[in-house]
Each structure stands twice: as C-alpha cells, then as structure tokens.
Protein backbone atom coordinates (compact mmCIF):
# COMPACT_ATOMS: atom_id res chain seq x y z
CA UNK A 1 23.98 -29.32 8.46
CA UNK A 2 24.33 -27.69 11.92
CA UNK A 3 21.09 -29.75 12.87
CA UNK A 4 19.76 -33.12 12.22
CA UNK A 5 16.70 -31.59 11.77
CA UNK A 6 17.63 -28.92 9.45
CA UNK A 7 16.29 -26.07 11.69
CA UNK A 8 17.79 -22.82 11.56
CA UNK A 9 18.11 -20.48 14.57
CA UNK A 10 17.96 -17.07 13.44
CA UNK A 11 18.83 -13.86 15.04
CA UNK A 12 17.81 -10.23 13.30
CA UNK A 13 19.80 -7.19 14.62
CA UNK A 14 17.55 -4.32 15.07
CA UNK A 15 19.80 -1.17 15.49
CA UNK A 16 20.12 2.22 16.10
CA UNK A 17 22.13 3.21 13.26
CA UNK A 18 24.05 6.96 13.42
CA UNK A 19 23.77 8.90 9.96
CA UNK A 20 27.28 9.69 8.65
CA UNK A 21 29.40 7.33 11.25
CA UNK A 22 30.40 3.81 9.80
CA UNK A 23 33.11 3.47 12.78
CA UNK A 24 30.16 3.90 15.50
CA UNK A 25 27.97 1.86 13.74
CA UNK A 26 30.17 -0.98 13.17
CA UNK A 27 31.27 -0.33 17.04
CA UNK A 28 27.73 -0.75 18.16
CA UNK A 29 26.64 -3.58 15.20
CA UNK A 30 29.53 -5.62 16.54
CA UNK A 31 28.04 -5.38 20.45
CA UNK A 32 24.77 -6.35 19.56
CA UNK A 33 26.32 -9.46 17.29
CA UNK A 34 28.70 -10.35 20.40
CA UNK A 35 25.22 -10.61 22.48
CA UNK A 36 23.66 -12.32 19.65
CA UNK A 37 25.61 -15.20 19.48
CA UNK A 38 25.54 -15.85 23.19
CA UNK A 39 21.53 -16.54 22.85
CA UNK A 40 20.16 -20.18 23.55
CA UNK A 41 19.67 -21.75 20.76
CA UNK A 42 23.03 -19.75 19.46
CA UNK A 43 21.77 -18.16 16.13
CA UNK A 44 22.54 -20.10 12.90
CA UNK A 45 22.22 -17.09 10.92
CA UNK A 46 22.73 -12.95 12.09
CA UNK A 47 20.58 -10.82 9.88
CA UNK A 48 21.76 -7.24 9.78
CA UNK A 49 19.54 -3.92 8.77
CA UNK A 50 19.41 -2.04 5.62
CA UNK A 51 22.68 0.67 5.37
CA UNK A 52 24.08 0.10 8.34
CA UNK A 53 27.00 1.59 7.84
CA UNK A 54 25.93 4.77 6.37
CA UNK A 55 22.32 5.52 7.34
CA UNK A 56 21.11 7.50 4.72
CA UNK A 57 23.40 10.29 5.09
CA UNK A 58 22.98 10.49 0.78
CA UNK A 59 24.52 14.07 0.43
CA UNK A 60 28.27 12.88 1.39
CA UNK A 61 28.07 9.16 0.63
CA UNK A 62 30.42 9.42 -1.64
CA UNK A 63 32.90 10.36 0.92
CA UNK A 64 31.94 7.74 3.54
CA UNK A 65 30.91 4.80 1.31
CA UNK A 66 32.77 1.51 1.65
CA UNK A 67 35.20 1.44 -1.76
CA UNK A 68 34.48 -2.13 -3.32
CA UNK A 69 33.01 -3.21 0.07
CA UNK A 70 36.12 -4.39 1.56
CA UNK A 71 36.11 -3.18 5.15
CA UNK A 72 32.36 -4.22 5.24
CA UNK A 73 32.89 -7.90 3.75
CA UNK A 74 36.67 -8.34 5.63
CA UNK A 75 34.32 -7.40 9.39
CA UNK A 76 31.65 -9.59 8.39
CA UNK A 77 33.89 -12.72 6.92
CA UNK A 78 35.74 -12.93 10.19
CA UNK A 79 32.75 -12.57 12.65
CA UNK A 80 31.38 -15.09 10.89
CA UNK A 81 34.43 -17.41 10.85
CA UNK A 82 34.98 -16.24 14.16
CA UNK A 83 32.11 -17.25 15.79
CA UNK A 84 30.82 -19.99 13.51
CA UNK A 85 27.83 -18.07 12.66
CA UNK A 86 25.93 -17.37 8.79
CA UNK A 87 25.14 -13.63 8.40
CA UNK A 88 23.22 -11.65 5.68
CA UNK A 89 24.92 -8.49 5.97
CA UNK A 90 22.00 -6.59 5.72
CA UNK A 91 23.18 -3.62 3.66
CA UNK A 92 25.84 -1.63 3.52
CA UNK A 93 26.74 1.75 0.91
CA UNK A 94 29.25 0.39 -1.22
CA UNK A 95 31.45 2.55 -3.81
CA UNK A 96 32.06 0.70 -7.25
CA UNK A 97 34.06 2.64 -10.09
CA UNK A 98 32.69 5.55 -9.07
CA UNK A 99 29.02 5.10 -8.43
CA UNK A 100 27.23 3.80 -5.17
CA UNK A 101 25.19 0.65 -4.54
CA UNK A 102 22.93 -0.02 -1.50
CA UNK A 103 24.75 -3.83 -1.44
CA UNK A 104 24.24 -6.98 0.58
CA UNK A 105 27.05 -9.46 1.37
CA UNK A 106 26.16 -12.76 2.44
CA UNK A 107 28.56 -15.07 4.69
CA UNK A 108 29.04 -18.73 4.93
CA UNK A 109 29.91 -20.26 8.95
CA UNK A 110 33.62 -20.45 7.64
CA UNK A 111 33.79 -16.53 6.40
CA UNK A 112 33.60 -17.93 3.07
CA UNK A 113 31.16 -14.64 0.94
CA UNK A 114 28.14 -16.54 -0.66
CA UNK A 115 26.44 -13.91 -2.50
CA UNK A 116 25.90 -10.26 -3.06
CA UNK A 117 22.87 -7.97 -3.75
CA UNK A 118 22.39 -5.07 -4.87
CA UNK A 119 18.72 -3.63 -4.12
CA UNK A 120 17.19 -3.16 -7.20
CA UNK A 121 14.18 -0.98 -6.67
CA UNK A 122 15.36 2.52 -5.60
CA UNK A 123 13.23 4.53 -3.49
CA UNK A 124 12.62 8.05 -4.48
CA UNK A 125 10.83 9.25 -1.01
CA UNK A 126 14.68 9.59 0.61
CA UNK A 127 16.45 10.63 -3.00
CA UNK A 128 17.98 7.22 -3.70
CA UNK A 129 17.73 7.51 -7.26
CA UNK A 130 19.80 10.63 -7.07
CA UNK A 131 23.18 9.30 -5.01
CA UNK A 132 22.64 5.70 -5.60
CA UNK A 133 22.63 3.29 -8.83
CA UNK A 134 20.15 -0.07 -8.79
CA UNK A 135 21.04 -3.76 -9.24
CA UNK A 136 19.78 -5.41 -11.81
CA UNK A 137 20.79 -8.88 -10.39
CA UNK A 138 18.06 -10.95 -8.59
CA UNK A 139 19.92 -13.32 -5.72
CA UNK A 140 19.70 -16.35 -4.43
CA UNK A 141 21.62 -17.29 -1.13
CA UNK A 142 22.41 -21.22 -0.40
CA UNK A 143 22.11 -21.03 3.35
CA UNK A 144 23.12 -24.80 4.50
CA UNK A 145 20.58 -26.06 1.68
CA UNK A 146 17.80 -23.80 2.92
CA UNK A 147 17.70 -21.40 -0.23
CA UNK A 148 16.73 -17.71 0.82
CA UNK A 149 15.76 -14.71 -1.85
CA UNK A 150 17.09 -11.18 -1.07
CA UNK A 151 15.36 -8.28 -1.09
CA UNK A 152 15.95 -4.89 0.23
CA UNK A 153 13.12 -2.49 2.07
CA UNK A 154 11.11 -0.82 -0.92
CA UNK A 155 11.99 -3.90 -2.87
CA UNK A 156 9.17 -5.99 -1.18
CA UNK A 157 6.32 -3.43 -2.79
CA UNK A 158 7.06 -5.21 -6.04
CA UNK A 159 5.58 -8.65 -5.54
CA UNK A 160 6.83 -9.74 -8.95
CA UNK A 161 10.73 -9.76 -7.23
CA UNK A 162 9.26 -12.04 -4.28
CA UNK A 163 7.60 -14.34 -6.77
CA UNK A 164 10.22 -15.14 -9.04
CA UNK A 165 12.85 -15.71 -6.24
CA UNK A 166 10.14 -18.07 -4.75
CA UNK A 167 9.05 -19.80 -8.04
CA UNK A 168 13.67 -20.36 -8.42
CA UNK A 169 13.51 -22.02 -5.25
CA UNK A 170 13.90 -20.20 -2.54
CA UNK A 171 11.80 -21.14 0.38
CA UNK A 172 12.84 -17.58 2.43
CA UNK A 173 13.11 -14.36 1.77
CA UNK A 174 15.26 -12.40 3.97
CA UNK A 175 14.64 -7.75 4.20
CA UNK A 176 17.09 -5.64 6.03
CA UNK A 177 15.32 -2.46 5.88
CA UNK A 178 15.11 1.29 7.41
CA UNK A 179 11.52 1.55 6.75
CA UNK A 180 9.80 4.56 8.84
CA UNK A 181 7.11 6.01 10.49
CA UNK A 182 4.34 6.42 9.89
CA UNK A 183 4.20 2.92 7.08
CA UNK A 184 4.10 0.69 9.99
CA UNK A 185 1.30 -1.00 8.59
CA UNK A 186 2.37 -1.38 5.11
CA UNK A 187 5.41 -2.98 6.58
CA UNK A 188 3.72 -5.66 8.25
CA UNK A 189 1.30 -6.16 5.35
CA UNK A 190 3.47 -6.45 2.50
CA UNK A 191 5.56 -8.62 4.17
CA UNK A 192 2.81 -11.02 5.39
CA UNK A 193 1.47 -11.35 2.29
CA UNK A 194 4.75 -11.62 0.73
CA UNK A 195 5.09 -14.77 2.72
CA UNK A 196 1.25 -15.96 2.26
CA UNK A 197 0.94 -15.69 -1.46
CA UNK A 198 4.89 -17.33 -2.12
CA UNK A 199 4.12 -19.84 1.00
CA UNK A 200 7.75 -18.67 2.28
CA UNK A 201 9.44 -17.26 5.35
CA UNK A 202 10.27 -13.71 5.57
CA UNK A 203 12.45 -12.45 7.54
CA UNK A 204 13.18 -8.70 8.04
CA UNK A 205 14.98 -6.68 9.84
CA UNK A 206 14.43 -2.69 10.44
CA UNK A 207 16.60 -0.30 11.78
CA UNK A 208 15.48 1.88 15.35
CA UNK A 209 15.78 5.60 16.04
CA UNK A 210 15.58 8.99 14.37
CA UNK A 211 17.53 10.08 11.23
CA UNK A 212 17.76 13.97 10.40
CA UNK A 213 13.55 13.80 11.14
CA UNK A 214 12.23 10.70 10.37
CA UNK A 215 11.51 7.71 12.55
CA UNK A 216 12.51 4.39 12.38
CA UNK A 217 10.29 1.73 14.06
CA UNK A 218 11.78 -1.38 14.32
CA UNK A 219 9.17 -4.11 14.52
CA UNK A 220 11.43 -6.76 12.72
CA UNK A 221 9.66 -9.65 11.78
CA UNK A 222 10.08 -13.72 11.27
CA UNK A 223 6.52 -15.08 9.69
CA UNK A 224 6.07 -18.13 8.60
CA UNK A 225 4.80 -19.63 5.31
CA UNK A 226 1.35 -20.08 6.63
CA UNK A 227 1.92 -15.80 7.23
CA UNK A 228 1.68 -16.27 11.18
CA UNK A 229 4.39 -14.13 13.17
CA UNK A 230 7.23 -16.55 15.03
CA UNK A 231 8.74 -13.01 16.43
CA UNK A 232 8.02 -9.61 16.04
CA UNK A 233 10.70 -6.86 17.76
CA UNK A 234 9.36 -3.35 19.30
CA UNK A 235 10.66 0.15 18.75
CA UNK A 236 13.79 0.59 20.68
CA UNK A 237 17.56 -1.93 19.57
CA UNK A 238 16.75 -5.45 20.32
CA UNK A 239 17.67 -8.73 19.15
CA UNK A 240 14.85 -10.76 17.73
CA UNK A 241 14.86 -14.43 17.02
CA UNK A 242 13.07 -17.08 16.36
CA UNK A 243 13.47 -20.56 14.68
CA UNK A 244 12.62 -21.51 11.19
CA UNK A 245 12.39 -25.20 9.52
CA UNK A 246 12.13 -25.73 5.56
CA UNK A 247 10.41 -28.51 6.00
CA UNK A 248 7.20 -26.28 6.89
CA UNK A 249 7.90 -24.80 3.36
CA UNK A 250 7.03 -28.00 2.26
CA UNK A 251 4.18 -28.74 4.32
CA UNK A 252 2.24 -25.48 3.24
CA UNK A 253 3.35 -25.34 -0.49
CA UNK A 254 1.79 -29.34 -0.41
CA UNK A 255 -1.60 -28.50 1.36
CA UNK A 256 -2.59 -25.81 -0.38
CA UNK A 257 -0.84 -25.97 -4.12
CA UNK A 258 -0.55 -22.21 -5.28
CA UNK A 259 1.98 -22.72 -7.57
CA UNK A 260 0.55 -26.31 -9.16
CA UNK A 261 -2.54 -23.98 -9.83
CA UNK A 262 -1.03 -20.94 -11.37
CA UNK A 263 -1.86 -20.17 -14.54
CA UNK A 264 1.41 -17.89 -16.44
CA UNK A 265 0.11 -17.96 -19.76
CA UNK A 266 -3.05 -16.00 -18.97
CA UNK A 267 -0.67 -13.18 -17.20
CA UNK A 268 0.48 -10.75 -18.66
CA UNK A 269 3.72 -8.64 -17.00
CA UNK A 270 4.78 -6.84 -19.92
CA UNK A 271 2.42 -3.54 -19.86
C-alpha cells in the first residue's frame, strides 16, 4: 500500500474536451495530468472523463475511434508507470472488429492494465444506440485492495448496476461522464444517493464546455458513504481532489446495516 493508513489521494480531471480531435485532447488531458500529479498529497489515483478522446462526435467515429484501444491504453500505461500514479481512464471510443464501444481502461502504478469497461447502458438522448454497441460485462477494479465498481454517465440511472457492484464488494464506485445542462440536479442526486443507499464512495468526473450546442457543466464530485460531498468542481477545467479511506466504508456499512437488513427474496427484478 502507498499508505500505512490505506488512504487514497484522488485527483478527477475535469476537461474541456474538443469534438472530433483525439490529438488535442490527449495534448490538453496530458497538461492537466502533468499538473495533477504535482498536487500535495500527489494523487494516488487520476480519474479521467467520459470519451475523452472523441467527444461525441458519433457521425464519424468510426473514422476517429481508437482501433482495439491501443494508442489510448499504450498513453495511459506509461503515464501511469511514468509517474507512479493509478488512473481510471475515464472513457475513451474504442473500435473492436468493426463496431464501437464507449470503453474504460484501468491502470495499475506500474502501467500494468487492471480492467476494462465497457458502459453498458446506452443513452439514446445523443444517438448512442445508433454508432455505439453496449457492454454486457459488469467490472470490478482492485485499486491497492480498495475495490471500486465502474460505471459510465447514464449508467448510474440504473441503481440495480450500483447495487450489485456494491453487494460484490466494491466499496467505490468511480463515473467519468459528459453529462449536460440543464440535468445538473439529477447529476448530483443520483449520484448521492447512489452512494447513500450502497454506503460507498462515488466518484465522478464530468467533462466542461460546449459540444455542437449542448453544455457541459462540470461539477465533478467525491461523496462519501455517509453521501456528504469531500469535493465538488465548478463549470470551467479544473482539477478536483479530495481524499478517500475504506475504512469509512466500514464504519457506515457497520452503523447502519442496509445490507444485513435487505430482504432479496421479497424483490422481484425480473418484470
């Protein structure tokens, strides 16, 4: 463990993200990761945002996804080794035998890839369904024994995702996102209750700035399993951290005992 403790310093990267230019936006992602990692405490973990290599330029991302990931996963796995860092790659539009996934890549300090995700809830609002194809593979990440859940933007409006990565084990769940104006409310609400009801942390970061008429508002968010916010970015590219410790997991799942007291064979999920 990087800490006695068993803290974890995290660091979300809340960018502007140009639609269409994966050079500039790995340019500019790499600035704000250099400037990350300077920060006291120096992050433990980099969390990216949601497509950051694409935005969601849909109509031509079959020209300008990343085929099988590799340029995405070979600039992460050295930044990573590089600077002795963990990063969930937030998401990035990768091309697989022909069809596109909206796919995270998760890093280990050494550059070593610990997992993958591919969102599995597509979001029909911005045409997803139409360019992109879903997971259909839940993940769990093994961040230095502190076991996170991924989920992807609209992913967090299905509870049932959040509850089964939670009732696995995980004790985070970490959200790159480009979720817009004007849902800033459901953002924060979803994801605070996402973190009340599975007594986790959640950790999300949005994208900044205007895409081809919509706006992108930031507000990135670290909240803790009692669903109080430890950060909470603004509008414009920042870098928000805070610091998380499992053992708080503990603390709330142990005071108030949700998942001693559920009660699975009176649901019913199959209608």
């Amino acid at each position: 463990m990087g800490h006695t403790d068993k803290k974890l310093a995290v660091a979300l990267i809340q960018a502007d993200i140009e639609i269409g230019s994966p050079k500039a936006n790995k340019t500019r992602l790499s600035e704000m990761m250099e400037q990350a990692v300077q920060g006291n405490p120096k992050p433990d973990l980099l969390v990216l945002p949601e497509m950051w290599n694409t935005g969601y330029a849909l109509e031509q991302i079959h020209e300008i996804a990343d085929p099988e990931g590799e340029d995405t996963r070979s600039f992460l796995s050295s930044f990573a080794r590089m600077h002795d860092v963990m990063i969930v790659g937030g998401s990035a539009a990768v091309k697989k035998e022909g069809r596109i996934f909206n796919t995270m890549y998760a890093f280990e300090r050494s550059g070593r890839q610990i997992g993958e995700y591919s969102k599995l809830h597509l979001f029909r609002l911005m045409d997803e369904e139409k360019h992109l194809t879903a997971g259909d593979e839940p993940v769990k990440l093994d961040l230095e024994g502190f076991a996170a859940g991924a989920s992807i933007c609209y992913d967090i409006r299905f509870p049932e995702l959040a509850r089964s990565l939670a009732l696995g084990g995980a004790k985070m769940l970490i959200v790159p996102a480009e979720w817009p104006h004007p849902r800033l409310q459901h953002w924060r609400t979803l994801l605070t209750a996402r973190a009340i009801e599975n007594q986790m942390y959640v950790i999300a970061c949005n994208r900044v700035g205007s895409s081809r008429g919509t706006d992108f508002f930031g507000h990135s968010l670290i909240i803790d399993p009692w669903g109080e916010i430890v950060a909470e970015g603004g509008e414009t590219e920042e870098i928000v951290t805070g610091v998380i410790s499992p053992e708080l997991v503990d603390e709330v799942r142990g005071r108030i005992p949700v998942f001693a007291d559920r009660r699975p064979e009176v649901y019913s999920d199959k209608k």
